[in-house]
PDB file of N, CA and C in Angstrom:
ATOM      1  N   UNK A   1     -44.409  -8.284  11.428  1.00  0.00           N
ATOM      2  CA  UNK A   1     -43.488  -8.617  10.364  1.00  0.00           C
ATOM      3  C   UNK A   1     -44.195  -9.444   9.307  1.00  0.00           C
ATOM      4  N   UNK A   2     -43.654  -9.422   8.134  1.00  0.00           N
ATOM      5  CA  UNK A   2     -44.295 -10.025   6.837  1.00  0.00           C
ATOM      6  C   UNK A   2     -44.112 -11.952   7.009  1.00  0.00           C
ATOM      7  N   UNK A   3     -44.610 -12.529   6.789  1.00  0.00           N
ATOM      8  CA  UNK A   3     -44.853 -13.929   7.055  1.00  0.00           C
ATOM      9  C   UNK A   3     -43.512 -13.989   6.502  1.00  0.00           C
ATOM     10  N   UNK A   4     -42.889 -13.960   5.632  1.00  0.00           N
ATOM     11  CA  UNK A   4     -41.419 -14.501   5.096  1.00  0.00           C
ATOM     12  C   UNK A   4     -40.664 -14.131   6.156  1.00  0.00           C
ATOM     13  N   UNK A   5     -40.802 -13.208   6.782  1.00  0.00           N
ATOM     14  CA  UNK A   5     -39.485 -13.168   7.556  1.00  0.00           C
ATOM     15  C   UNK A   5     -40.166 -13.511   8.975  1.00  0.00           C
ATOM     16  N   UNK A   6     -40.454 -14.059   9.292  1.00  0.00           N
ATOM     17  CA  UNK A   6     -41.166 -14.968  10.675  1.00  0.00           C
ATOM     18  C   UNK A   6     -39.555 -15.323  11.285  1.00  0.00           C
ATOM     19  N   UNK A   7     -39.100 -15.922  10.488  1.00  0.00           N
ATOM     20  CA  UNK A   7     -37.424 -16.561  11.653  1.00  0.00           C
ATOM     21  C   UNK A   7     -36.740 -15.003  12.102  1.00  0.00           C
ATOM     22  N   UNK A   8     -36.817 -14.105  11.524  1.00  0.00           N
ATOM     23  CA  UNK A   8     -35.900 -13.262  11.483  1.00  0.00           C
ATOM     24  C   UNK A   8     -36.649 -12.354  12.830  1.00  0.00           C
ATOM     25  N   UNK A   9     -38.067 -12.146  12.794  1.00  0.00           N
ATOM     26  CA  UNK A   9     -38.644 -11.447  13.875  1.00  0.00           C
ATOM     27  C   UNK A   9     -37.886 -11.338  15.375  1.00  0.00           C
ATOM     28  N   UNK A  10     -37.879 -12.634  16.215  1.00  0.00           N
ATOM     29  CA  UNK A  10     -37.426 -12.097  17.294  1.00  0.00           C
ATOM     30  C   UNK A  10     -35.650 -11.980  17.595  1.00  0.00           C
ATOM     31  N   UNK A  11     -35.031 -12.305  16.121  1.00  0.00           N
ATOM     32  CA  UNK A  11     -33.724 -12.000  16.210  1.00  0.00           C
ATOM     33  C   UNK A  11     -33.496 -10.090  16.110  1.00  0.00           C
ATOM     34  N   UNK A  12     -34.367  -9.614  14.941  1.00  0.00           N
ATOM     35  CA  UNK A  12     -33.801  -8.407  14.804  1.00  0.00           C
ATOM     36  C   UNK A  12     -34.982  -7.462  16.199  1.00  0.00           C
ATOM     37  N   UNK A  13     -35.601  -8.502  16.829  1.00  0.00           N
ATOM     38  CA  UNK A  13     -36.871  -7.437  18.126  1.00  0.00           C
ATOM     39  C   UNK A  13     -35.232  -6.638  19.388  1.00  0.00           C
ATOM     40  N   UNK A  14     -34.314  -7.495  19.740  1.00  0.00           N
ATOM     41  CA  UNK A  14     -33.153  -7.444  20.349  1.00  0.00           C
ATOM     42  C   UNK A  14     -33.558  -7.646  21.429  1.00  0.00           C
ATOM     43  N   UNK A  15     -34.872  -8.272  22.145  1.00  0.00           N
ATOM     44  CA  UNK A  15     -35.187  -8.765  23.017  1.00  0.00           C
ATOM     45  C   UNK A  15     -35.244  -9.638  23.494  1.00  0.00           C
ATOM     46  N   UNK A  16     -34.663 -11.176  22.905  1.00  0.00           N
ATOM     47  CA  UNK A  16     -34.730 -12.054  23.078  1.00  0.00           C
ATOM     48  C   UNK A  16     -33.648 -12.711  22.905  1.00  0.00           C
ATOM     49  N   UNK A  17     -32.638 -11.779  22.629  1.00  0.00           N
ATOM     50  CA  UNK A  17     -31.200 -12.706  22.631  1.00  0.00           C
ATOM     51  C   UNK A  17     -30.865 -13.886  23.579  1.00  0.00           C
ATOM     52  N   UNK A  18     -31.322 -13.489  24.882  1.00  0.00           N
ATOM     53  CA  UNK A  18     -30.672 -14.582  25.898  1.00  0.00           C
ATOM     54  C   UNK A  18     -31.792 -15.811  25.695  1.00  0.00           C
ATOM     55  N   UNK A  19     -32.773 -15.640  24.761  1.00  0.00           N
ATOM     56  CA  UNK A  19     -33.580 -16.777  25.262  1.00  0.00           C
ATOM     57  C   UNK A  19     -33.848 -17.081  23.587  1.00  0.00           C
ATOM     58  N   UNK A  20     -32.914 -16.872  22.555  1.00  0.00           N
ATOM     59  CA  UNK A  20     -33.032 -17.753  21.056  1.00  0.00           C
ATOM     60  C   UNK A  20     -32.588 -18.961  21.482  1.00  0.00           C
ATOM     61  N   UNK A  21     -33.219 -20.064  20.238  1.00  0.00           N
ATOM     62  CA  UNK A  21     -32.734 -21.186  20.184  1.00  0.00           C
ATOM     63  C   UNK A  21     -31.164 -21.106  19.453  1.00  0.00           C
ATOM     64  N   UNK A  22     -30.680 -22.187  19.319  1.00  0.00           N
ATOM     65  CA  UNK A  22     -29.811 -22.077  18.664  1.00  0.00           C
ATOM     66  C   UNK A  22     -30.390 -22.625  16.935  1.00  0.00           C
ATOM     67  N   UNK A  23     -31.371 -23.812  17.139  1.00  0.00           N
ATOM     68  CA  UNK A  23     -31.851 -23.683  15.902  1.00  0.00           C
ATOM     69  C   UNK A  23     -32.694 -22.877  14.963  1.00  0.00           C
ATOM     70  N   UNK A  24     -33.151 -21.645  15.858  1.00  0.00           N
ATOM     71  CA  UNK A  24     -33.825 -20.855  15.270  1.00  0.00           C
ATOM     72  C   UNK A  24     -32.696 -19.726  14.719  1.00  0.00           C
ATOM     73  N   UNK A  25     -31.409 -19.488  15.161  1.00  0.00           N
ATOM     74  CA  UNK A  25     -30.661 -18.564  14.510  1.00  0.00           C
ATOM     75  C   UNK A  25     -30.099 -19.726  13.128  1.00  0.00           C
ATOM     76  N   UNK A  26     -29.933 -21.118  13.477  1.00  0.00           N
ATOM     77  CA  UNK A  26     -29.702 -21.545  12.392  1.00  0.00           C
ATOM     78  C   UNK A  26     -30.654 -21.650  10.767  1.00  0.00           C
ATOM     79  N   UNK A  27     -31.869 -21.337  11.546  1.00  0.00           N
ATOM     80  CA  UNK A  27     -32.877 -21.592  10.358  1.00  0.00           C
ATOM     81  C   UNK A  27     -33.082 -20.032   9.541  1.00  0.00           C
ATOM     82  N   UNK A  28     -32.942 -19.310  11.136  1.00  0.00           N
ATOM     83  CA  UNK A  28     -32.817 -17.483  10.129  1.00  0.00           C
ATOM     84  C   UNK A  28     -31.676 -17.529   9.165  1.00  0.00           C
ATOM     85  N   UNK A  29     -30.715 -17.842   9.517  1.00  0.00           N
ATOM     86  CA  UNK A  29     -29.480 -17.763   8.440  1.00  0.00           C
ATOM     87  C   UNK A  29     -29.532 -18.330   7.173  1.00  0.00           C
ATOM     88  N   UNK A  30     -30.128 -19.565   7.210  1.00  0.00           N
ATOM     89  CA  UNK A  30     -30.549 -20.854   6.323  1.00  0.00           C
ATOM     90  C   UNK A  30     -31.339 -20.163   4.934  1.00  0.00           C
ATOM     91  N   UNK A  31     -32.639 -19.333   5.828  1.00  0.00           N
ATOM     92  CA  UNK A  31     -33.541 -18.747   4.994  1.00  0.00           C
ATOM     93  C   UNK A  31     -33.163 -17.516   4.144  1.00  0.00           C
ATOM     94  N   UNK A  32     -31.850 -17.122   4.526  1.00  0.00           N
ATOM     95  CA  UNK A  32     -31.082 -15.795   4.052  1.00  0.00           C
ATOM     96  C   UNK A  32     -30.171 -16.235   3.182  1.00  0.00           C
ATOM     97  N   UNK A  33     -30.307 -17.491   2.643  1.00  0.00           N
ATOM     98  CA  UNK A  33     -29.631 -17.977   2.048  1.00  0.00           C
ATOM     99  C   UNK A  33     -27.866 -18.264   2.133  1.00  0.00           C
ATOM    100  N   UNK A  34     -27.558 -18.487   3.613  1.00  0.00           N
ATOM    101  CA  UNK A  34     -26.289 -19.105   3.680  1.00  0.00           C
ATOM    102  C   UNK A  34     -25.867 -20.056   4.103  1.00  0.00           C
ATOM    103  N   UNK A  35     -25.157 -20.028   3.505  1.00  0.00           N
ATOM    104  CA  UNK A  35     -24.265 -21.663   3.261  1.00  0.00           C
ATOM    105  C   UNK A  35     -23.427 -21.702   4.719  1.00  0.00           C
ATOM    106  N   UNK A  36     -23.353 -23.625   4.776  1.00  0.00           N
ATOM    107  CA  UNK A  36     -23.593 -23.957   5.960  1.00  0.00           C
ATOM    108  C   UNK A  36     -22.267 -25.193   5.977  1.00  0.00           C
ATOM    109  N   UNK A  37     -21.160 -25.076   6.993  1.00  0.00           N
ATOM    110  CA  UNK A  37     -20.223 -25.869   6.814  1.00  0.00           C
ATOM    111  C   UNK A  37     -20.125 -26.118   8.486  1.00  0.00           C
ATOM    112  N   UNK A  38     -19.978 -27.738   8.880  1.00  0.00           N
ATOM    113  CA  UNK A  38     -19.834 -27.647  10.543  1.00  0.00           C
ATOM    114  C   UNK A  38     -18.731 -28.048  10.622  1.00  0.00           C
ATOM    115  N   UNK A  39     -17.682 -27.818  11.666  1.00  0.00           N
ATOM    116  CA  UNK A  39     -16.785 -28.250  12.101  1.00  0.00           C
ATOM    117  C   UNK A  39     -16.838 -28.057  13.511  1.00  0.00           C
ATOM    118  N   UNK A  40     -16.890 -29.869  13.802  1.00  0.00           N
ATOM    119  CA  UNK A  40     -17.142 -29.972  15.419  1.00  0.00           C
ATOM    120  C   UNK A  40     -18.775 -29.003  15.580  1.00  0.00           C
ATOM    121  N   UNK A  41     -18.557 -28.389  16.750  1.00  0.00           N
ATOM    122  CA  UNK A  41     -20.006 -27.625  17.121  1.00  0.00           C
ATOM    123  C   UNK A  41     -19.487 -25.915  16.650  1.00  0.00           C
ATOM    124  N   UNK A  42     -18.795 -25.836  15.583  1.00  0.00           N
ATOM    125  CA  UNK A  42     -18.889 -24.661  14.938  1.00  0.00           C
ATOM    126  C   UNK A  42     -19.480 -24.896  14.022  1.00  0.00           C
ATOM    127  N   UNK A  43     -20.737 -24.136  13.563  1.00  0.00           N
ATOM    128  CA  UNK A  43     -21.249 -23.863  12.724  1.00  0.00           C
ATOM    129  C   UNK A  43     -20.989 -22.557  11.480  1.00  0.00           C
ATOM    130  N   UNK A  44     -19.968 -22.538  10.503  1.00  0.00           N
ATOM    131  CA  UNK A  44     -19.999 -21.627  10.230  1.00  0.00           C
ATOM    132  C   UNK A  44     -20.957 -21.057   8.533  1.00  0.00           C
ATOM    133  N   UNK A  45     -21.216 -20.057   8.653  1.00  0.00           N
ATOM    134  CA  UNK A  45     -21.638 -19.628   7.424  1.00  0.00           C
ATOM    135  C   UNK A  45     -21.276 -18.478   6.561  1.00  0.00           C
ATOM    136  N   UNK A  46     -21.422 -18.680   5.899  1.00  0.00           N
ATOM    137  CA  UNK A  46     -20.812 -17.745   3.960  1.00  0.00           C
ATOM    138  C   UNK A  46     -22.077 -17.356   3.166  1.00  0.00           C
ATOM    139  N   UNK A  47     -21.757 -16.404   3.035  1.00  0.00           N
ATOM    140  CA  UNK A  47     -22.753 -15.710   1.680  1.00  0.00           C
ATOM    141  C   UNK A  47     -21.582 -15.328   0.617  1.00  0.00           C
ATOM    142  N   UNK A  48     -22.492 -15.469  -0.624  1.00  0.00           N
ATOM    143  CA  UNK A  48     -21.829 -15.116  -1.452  1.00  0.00           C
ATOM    144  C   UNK A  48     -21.756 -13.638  -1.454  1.00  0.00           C
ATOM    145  N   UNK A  49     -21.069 -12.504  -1.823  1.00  0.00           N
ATOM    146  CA  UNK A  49     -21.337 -11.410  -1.724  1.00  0.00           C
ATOM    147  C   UNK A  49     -20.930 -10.178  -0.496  1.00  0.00           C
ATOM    148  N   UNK A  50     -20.593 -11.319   0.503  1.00  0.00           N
ATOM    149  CA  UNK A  50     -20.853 -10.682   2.272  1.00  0.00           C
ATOM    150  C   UNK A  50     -19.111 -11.541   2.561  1.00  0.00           C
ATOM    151  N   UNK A  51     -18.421 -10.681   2.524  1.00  0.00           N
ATOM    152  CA  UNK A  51     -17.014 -11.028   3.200  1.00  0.00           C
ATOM    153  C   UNK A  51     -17.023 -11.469   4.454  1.00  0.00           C
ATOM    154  N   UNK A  52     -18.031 -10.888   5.515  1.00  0.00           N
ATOM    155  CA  UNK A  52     -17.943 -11.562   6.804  1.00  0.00           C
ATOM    156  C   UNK A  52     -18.380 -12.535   6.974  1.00  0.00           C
ATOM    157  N   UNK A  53     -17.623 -13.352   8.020  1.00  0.00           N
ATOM    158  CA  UNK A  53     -18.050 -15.132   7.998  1.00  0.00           C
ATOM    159  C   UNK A  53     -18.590 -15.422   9.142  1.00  0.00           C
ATOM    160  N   UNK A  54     -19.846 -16.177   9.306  1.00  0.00           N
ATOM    161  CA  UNK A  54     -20.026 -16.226  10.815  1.00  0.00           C
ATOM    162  C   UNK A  54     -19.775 -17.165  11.393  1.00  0.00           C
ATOM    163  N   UNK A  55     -19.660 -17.047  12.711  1.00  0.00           N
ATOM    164  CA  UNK A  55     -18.743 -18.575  13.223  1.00  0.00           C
ATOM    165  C   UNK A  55     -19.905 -18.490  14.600  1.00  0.00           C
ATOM    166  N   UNK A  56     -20.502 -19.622  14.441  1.00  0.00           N
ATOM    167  CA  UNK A  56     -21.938 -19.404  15.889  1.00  0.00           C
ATOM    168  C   UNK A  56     -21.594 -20.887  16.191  1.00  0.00           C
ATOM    169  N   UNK A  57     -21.717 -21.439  17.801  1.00  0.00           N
ATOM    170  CA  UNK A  57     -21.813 -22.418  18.248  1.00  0.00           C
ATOM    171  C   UNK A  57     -23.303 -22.238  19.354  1.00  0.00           C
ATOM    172  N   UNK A  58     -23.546 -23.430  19.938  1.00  0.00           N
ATOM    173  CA  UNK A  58     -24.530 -23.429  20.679  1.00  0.00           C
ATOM    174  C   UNK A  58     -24.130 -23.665  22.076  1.00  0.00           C
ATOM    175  N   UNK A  59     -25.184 -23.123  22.821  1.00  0.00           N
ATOM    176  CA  UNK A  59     -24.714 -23.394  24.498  1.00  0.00           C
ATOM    177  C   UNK A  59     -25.878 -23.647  24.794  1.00  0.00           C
ATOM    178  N   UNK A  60     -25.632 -25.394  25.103  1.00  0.00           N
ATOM    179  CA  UNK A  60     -26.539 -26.347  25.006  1.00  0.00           C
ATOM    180  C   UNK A  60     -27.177 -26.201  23.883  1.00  0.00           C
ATOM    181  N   UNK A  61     -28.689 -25.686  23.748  1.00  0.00           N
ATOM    182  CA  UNK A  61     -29.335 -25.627  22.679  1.00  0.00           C
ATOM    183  C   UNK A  61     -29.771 -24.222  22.694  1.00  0.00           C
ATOM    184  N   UNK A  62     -29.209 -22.845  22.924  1.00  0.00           N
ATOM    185  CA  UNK A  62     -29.296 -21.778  22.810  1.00  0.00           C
ATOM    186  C   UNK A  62     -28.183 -21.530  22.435  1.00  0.00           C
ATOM    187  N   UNK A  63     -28.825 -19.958  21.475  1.00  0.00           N
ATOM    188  CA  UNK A  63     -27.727 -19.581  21.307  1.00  0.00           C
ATOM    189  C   UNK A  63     -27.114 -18.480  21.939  1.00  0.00           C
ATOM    190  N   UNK A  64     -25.321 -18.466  22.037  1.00  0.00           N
ATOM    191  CA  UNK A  64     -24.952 -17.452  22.475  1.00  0.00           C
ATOM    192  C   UNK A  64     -25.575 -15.884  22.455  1.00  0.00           C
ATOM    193  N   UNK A  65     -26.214 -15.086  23.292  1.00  0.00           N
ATOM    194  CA  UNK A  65     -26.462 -13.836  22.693  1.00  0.00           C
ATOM    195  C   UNK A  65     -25.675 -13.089  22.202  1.00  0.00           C
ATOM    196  N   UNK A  66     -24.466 -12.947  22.478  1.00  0.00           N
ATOM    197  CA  UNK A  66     -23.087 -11.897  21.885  1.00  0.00           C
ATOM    198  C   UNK A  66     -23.195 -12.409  20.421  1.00  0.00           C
ATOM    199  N   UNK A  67     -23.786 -13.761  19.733  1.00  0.00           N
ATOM    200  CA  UNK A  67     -23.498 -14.383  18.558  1.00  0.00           C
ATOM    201  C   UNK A  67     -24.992 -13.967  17.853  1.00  0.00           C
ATOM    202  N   UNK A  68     -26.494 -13.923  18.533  1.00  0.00           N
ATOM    203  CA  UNK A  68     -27.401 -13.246  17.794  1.00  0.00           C
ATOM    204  C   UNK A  68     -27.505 -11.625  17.838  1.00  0.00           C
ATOM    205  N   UNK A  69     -26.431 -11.124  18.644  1.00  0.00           N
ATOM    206  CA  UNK A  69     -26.327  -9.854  18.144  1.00  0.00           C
ATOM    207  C   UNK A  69     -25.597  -9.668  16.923  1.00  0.00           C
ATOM    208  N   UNK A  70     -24.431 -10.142  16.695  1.00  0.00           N
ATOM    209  CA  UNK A  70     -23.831 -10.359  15.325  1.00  0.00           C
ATOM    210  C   UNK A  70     -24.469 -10.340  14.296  1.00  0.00           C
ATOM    211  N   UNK A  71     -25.400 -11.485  14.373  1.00  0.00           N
ATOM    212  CA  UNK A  71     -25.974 -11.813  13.513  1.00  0.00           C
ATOM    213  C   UNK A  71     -27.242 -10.508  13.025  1.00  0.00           C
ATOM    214  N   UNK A  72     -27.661 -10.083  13.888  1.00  0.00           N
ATOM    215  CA  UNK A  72     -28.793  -8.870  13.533  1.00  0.00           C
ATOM    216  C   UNK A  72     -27.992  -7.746  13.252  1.00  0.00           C
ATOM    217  N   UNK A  73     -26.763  -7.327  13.372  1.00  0.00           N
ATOM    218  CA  UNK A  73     -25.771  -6.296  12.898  1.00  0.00           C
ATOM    219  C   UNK A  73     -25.911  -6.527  11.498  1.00  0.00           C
ATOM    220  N   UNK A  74     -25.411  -8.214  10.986  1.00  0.00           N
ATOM    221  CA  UNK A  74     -24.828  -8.384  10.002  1.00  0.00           C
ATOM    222  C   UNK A  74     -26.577  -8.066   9.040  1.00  0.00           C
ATOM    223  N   UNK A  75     -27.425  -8.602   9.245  1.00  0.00           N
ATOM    224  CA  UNK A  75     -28.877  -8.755   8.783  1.00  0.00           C
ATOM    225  C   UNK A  75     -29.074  -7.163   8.288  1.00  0.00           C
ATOM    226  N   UNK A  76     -28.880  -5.953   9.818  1.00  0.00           N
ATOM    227  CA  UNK A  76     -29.210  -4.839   9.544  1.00  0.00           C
ATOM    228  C   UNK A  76     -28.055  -4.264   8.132  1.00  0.00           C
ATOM    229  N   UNK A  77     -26.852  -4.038   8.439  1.00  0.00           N
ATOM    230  CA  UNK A  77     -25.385  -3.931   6.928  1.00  0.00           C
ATOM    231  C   UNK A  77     -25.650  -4.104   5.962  1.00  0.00           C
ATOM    232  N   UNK A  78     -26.423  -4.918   5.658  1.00  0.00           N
ATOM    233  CA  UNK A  78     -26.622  -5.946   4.569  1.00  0.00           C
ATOM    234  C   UNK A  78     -27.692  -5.929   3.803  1.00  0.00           C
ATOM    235  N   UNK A  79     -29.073  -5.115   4.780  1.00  0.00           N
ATOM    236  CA  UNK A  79     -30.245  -5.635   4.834  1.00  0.00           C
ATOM    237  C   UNK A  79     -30.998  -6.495   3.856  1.00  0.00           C
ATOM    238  N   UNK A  80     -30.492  -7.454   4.586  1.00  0.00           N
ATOM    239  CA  UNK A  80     -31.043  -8.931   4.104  1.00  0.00           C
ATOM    240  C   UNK A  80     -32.502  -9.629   4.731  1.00  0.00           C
ATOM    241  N   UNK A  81     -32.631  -9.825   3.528  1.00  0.00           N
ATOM    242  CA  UNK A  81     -34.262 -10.762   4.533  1.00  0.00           C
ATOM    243  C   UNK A  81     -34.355 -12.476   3.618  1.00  0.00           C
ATOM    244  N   UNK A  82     -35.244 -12.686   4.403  1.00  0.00           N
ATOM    245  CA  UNK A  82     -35.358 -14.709   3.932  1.00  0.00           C
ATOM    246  C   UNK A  82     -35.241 -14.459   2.217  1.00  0.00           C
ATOM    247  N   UNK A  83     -34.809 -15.562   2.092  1.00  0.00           N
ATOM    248  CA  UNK A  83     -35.123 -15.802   0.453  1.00  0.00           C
ATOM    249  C   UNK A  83     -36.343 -16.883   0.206  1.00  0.00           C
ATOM    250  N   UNK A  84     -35.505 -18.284   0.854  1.00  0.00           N
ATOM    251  CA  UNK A  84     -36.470 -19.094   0.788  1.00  0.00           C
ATOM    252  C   UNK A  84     -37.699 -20.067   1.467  1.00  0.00           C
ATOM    253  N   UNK A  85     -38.705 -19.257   1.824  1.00  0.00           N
ATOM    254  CA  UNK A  85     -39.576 -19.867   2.597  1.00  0.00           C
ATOM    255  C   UNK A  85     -40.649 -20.142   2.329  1.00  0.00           C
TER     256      UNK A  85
END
């Protein structure tokens, strides 16, 4: 993968769901440019442009896999890659 999208690599590989961080799906999202609102240990995020909203929490410090599959659905729909890195 191209150095910009380094966060995004082992989210969209689909091999590593059970073993992402939770801050590494937060930093892929971050770099895709979305916006970031917490309530409690929901983390949710908004793009401008993208009607779907994501709602990801952490278990412990991983993240849910049912929640980085989402997230690589939404990545593939969209196809979005980092903006800012």
């Amino acid at each position: 993968m191209k150095k910009k999208n380094k966060h995004l690599g082992p989210i969209m590989s689909g091999k590593q769901d059970k073993n992402t961080l939770f801050a590494e799906l937060c930093r892929a999202l971050e770099t895709m440019g979305f916006d970031l609102r917490v309530n409690g240990s929901h983390h949710i995020y908004t793009k401008e442009g993208i009607p779907e909203i994501l709602n990801v929490q952490p278990d412990d410090n991983m993240a849910k896999p049912y929640q980085v599959k989402q997230v690589r659905e939404l990545i593939k729909k969209y196809n979005l890659e980092a903006e800012n890195e």
